[in-house]
PDB file of N, CA and C in Angstrom:
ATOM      1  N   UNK A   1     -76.078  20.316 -10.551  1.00  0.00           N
ATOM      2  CA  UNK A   1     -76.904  21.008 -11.528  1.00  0.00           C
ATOM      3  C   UNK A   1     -78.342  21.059 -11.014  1.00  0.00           C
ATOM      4  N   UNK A   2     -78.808  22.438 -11.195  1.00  0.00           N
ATOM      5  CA  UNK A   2     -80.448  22.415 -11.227  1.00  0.00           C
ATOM      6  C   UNK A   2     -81.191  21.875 -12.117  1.00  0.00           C
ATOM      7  N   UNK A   3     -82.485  20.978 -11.594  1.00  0.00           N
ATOM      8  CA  UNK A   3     -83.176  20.494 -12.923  1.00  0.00           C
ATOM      9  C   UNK A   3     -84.463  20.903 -12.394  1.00  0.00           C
ATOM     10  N   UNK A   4     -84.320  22.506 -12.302  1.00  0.00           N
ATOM     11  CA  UNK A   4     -86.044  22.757 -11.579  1.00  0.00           C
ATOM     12  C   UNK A   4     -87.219  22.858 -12.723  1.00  0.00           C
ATOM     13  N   UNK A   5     -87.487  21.907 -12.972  1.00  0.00           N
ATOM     14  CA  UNK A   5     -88.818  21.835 -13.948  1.00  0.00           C
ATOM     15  C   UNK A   5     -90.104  21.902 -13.090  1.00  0.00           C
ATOM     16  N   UNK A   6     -90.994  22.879 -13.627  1.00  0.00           N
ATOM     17  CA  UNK A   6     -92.317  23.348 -13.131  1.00  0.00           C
ATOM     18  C   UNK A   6     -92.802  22.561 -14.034  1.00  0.00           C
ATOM     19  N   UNK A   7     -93.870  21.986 -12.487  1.00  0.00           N
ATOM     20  CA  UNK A   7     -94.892  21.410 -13.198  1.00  0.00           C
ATOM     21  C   UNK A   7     -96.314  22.348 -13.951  1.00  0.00           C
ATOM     22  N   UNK A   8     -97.139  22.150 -15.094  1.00  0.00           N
ATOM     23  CA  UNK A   8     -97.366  22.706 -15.644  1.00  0.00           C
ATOM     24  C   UNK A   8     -99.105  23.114 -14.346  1.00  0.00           C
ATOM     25  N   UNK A   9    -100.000  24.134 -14.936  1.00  0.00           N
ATOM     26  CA  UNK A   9    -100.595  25.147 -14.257  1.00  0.00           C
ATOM     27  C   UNK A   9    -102.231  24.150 -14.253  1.00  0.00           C
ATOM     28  N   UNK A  10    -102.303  23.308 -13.421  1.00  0.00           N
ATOM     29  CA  UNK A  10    -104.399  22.777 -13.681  1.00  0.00           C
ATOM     30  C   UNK A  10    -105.457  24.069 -13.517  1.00  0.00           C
ATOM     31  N   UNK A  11    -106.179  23.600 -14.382  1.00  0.00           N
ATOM     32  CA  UNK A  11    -107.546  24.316 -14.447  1.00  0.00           C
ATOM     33  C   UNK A  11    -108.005  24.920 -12.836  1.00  0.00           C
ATOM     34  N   UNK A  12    -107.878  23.972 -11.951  1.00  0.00           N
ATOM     35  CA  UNK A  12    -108.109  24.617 -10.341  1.00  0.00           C
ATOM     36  C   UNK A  12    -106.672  25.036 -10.006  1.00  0.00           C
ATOM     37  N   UNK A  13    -106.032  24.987 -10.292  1.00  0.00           N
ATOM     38  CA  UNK A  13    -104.396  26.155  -9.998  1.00  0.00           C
ATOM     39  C   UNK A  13    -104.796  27.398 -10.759  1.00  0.00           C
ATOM     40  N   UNK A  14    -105.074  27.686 -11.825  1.00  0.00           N
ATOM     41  CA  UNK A  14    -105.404  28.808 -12.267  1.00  0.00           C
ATOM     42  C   UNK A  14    -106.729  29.508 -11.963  1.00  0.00           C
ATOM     43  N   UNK A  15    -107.448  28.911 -11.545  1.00  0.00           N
ATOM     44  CA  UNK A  15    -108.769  29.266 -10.427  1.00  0.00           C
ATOM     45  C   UNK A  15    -108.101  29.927  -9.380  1.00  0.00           C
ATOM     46  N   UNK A  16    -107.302  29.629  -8.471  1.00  0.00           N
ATOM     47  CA  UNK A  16    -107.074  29.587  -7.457  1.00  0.00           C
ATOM     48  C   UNK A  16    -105.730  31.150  -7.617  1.00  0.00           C
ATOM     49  N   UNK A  17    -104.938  31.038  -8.330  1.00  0.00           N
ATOM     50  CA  UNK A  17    -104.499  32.130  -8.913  1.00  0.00           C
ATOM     51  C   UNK A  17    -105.097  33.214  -8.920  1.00  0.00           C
ATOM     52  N   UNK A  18    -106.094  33.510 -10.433  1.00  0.00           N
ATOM     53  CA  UNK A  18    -107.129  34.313 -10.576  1.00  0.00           C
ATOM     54  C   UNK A  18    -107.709  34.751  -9.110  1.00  0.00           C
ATOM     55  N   UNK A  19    -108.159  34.089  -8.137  1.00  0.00           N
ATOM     56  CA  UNK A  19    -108.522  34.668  -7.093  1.00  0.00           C
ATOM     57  C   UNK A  19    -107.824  35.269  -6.430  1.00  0.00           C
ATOM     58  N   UNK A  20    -106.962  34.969  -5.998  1.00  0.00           N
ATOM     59  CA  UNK A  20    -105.246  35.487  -5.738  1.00  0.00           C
ATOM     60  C   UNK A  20    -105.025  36.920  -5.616  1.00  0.00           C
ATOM     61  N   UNK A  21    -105.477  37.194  -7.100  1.00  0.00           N
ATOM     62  CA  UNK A  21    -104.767  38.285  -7.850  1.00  0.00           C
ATOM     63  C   UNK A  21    -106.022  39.442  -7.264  1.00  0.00           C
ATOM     64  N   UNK A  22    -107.592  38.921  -7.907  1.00  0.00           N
ATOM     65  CA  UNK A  22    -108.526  39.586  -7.780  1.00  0.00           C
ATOM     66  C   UNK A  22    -108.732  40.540  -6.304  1.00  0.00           C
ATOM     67  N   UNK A  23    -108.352  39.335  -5.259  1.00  0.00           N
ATOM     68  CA  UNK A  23    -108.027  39.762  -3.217  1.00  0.00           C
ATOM     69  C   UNK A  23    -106.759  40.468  -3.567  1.00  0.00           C
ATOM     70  N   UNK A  24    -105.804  40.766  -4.147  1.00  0.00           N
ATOM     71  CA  UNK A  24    -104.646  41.297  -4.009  1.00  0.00           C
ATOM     72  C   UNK A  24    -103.692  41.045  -3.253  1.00  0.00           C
ATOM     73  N   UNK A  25    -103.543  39.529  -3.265  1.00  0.00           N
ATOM     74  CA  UNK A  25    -102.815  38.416  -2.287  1.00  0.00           C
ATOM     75  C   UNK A  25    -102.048  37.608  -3.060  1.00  0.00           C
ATOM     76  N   UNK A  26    -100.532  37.503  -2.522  1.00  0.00           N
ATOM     77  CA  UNK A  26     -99.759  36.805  -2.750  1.00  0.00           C
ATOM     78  C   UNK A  26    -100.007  35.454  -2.319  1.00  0.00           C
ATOM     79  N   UNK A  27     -99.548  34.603  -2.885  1.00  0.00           N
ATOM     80  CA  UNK A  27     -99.231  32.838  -2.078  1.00  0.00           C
ATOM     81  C   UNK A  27     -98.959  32.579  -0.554  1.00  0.00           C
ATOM     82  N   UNK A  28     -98.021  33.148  -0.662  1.00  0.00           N
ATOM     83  CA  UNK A  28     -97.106  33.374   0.810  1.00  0.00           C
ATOM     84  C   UNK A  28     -98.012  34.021   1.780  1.00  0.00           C
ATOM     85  N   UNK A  29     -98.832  35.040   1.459  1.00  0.00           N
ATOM     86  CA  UNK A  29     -99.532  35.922   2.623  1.00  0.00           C
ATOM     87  C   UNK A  29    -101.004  34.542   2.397  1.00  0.00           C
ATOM     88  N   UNK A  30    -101.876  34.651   1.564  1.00  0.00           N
ATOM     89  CA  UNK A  30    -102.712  33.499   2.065  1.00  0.00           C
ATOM     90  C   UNK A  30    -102.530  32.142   2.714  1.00  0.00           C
ATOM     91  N   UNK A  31    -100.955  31.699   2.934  1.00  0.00           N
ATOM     92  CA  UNK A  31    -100.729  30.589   3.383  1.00  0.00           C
ATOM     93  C   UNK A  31    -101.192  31.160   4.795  1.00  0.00           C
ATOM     94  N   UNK A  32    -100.246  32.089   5.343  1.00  0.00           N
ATOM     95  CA  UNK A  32    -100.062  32.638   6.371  1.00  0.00           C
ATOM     96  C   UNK A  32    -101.304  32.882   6.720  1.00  0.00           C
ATOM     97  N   UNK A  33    -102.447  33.572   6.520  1.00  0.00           N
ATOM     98  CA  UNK A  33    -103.594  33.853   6.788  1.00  0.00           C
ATOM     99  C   UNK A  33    -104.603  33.123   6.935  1.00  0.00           C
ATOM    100  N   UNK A  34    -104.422  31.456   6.079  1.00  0.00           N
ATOM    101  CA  UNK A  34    -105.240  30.574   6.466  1.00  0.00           C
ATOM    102  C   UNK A  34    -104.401  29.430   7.211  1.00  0.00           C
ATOM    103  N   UNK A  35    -103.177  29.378   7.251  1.00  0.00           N
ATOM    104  CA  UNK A  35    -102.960  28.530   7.816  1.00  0.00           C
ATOM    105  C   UNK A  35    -102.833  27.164   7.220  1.00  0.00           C
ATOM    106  N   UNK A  36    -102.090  27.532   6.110  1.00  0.00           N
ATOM    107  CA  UNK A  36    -102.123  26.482   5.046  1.00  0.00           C
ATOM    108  C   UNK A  36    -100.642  26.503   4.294  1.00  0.00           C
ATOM    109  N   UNK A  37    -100.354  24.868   4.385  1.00  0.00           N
ATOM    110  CA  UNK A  37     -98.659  24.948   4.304  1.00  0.00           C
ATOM    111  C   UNK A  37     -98.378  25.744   2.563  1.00  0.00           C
ATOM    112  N   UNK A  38     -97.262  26.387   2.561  1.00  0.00           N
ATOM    113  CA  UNK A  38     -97.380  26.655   1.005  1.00  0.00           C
ATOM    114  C   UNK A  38     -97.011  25.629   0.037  1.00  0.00           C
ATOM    115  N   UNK A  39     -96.543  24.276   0.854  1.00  0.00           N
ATOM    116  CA  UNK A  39     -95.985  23.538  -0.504  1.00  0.00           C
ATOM    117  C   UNK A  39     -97.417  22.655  -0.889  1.00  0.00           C
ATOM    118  N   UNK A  40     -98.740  22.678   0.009  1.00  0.00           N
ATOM    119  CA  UNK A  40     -99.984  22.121  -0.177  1.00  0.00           C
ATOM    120  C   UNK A  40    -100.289  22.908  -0.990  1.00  0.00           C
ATOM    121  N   UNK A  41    -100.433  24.407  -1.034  1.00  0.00           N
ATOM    122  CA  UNK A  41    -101.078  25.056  -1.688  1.00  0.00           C
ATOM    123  C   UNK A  41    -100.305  24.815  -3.456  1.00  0.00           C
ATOM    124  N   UNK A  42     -98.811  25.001  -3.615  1.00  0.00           N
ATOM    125  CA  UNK A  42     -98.549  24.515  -4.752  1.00  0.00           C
ATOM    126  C   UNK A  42     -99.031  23.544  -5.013  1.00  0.00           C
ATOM    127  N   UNK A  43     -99.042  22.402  -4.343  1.00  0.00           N
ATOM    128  CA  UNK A  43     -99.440  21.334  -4.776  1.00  0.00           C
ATOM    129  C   UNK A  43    -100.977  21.288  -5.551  1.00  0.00           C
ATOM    130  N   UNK A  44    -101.732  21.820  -4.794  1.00  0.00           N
ATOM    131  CA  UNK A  44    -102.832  22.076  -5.457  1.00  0.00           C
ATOM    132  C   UNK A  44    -102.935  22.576  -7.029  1.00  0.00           C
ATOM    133  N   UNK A  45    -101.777  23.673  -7.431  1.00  0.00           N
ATOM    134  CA  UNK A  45    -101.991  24.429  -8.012  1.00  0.00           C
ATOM    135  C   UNK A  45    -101.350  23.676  -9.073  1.00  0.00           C
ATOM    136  N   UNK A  46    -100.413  22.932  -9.032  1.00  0.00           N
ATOM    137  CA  UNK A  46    -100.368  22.264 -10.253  1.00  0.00           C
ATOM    138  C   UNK A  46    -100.531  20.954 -10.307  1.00  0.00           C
ATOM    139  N   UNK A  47    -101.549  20.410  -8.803  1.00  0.00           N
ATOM    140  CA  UNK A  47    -101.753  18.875  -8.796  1.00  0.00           C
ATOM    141  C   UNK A  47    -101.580  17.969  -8.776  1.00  0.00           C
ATOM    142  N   UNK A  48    -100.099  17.842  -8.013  1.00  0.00           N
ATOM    143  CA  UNK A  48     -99.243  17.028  -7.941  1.00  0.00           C
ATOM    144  C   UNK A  48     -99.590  16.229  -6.234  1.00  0.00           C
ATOM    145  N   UNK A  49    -100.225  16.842  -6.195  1.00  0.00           N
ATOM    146  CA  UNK A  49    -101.416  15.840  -4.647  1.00  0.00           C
ATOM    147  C   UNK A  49    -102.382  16.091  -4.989  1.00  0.00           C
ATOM    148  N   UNK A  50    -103.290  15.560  -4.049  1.00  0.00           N
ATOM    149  CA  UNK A  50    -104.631  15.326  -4.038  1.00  0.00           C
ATOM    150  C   UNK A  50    -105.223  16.605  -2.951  1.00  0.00           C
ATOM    151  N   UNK A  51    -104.382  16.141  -1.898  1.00  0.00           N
ATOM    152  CA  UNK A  51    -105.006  17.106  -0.882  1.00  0.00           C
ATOM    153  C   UNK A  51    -105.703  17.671  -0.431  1.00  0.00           C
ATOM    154  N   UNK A  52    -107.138  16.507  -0.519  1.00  0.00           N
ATOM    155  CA  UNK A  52    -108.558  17.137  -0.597  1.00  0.00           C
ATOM    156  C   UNK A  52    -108.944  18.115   0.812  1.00  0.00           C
ATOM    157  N   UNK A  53    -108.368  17.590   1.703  1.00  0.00           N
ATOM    158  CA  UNK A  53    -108.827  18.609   2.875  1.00  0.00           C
ATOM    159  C   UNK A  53    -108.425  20.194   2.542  1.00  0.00           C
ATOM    160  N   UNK A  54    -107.160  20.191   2.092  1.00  0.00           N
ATOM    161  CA  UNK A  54    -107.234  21.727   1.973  1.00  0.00           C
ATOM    162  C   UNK A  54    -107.805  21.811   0.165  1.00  0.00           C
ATOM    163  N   UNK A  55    -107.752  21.164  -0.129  1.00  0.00           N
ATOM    164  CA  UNK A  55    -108.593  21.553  -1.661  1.00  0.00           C
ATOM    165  C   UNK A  55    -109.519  22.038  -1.544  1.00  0.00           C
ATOM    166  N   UNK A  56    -110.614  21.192  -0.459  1.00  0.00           N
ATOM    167  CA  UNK A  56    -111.731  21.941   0.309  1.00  0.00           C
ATOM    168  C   UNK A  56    -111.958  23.394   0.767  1.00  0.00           C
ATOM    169  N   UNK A  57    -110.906  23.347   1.737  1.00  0.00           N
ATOM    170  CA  UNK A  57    -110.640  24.807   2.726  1.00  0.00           C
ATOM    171  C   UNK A  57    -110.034  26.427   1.178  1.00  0.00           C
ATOM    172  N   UNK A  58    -109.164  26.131   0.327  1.00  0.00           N
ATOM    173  CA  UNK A  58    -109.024  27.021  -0.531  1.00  0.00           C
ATOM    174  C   UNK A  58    -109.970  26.876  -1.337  1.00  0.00           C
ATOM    175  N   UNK A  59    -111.264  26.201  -1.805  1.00  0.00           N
ATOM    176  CA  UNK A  59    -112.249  25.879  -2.438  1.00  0.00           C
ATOM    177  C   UNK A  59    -112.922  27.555  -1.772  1.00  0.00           C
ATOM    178  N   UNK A  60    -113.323  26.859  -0.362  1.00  0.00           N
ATOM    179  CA  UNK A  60    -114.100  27.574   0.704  1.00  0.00           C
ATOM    180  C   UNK A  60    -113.661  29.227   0.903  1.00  0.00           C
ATOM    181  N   UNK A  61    -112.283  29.288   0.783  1.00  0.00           N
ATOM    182  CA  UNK A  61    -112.187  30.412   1.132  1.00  0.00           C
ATOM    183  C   UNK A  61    -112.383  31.508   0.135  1.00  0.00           C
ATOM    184  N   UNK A  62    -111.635  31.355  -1.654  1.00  0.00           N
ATOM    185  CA  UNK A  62    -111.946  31.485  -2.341  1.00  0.00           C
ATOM    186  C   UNK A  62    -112.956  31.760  -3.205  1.00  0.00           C
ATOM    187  N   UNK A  63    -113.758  30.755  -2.820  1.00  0.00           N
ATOM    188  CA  UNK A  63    -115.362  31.223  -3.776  1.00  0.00           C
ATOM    189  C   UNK A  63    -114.999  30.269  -4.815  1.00  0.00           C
ATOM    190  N   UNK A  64    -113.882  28.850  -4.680  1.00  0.00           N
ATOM    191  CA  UNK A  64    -113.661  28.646  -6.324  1.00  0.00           C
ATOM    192  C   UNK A  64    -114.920  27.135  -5.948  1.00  0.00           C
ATOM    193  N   UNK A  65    -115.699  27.201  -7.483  1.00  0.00           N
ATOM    194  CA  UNK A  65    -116.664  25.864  -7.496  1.00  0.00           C
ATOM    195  C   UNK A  65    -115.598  24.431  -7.275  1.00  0.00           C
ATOM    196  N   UNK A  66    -115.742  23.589  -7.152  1.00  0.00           N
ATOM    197  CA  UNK A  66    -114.785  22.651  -7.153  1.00  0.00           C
ATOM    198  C   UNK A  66    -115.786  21.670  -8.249  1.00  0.00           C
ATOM    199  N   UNK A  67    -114.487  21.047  -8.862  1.00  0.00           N
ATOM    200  CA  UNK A  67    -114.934  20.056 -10.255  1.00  0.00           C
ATOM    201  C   UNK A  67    -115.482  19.346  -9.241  1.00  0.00           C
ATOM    202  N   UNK A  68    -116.273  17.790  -9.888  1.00  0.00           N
ATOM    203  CA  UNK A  68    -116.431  16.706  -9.238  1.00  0.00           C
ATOM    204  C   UNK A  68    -115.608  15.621  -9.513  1.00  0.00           C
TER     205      UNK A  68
END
């Protein structure tokens, strides 16, 4: 049996989204373009790591402010 439960969406996952959408970029093509694994980038997005180095780098590329 599948028990694929999504984890739910953080305030910097939906940042990071929103930008996403605004560039007209999928997940998959910004992984590819920066060079950034996609399961980091989920991770980010609903925060289930920390992953400050690339938290940084999609911070950077993005334009998103980062909390403190």
């Amino acid at each position: 049996m599948n028990n694929n439960k999504k984890q739910p969406v953080t305030p910097f996952g939906w940042a990071i989204k929103q930008k996403l959408v605004e560039r007209q970029l999928d997940q998959q093509t910004f992984c590819e373009l920066y060079q950034i694994p996609p399961s980091r980038l989920s991770n980010l997005i609903h925060g289930t790591r920390k992953a400050k180095r690339h938290r940084r780098l999609v911070s950077q590329y993005l334009g998103i402010q980062e909390e403190s």
